[in-house]
Protein backbone atom coordinates (compact mmCIF):
# COMPACT_ATOMS: atom_id res chain seq x y z
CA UNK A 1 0.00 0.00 0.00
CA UNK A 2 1.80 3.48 -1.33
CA UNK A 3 1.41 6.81 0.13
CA UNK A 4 -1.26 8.44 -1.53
CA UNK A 5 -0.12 11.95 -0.84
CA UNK A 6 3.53 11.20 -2.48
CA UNK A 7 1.98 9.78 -5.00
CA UNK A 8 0.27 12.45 -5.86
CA UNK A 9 2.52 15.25 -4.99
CA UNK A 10 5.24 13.18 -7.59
CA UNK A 11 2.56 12.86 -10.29
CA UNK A 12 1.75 16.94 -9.79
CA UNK A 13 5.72 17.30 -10.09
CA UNK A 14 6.21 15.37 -12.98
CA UNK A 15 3.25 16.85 -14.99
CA UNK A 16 4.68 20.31 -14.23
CA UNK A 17 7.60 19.06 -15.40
CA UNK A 18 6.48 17.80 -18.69
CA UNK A 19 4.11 20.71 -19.62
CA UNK A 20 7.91 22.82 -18.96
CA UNK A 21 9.76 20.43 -21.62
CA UNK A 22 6.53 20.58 -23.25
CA UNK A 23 6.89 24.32 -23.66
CA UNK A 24 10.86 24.01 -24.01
CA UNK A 25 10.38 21.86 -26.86
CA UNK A 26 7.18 23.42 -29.12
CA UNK A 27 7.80 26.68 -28.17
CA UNK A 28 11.70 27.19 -26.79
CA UNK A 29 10.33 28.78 -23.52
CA UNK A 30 11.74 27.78 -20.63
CA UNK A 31 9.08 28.69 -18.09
CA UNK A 32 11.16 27.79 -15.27
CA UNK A 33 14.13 30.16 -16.02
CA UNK A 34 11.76 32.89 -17.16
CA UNK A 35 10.30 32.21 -13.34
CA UNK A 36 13.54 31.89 -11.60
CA UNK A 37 16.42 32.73 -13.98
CA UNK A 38 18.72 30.55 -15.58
CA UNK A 39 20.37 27.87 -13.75
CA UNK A 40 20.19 29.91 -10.33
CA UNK A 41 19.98 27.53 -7.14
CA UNK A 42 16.07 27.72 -6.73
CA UNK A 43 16.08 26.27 -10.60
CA UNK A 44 18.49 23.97 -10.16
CA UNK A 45 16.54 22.44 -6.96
CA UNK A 46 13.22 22.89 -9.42
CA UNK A 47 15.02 20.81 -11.97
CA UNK A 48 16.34 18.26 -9.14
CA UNK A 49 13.02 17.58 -7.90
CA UNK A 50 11.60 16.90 -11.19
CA UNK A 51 14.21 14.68 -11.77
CA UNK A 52 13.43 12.89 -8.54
CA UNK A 53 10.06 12.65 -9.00
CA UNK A 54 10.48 11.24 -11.83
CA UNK A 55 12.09 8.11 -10.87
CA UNK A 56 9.91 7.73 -8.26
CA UNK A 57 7.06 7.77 -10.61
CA UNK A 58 8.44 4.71 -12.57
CA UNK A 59 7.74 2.60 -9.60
CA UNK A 60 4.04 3.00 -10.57
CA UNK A 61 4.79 0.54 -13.35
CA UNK A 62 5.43 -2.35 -10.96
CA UNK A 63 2.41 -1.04 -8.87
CA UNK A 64 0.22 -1.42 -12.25
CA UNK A 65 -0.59 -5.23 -11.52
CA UNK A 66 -0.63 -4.87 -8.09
CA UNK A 67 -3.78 -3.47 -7.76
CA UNK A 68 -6.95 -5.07 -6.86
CA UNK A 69 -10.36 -3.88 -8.78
């Protein structure tokens, strides 16, 4: 049984962090460093906890069959 609240605090991260690559990649807007400036600590911590989130978030694939319906 996962925590429900880091799950869903990861899943908030890492769809924040897509819709920024999202933006990055159709648009070339980096909507981090337009918030916080370019690689300053604050976006660098941003950026790290994206990146953390998002290997927690592939331990939802081995939760996939583990659920009950």
């Amino acid at each position: 049984m996962g925590n429900k609240a880091l799950d869903c605090t990861a899943l908030t991260i890492g769809i924040i962090g897509a819709l920024n690559w999202g933006l990055v990649g159709f648009l070339d807007f980096n909507l981090v460093s337009f918030l916080f400036g370019s690689m300053t600590w604050i976006s660098r911590v941003i950026y790290a906890l994206v990146g953390i989130c998002g290997l927690y978030l592939l331990t939802f694939y081995s939760r996939i069959g583990n659920t009950e319906a």
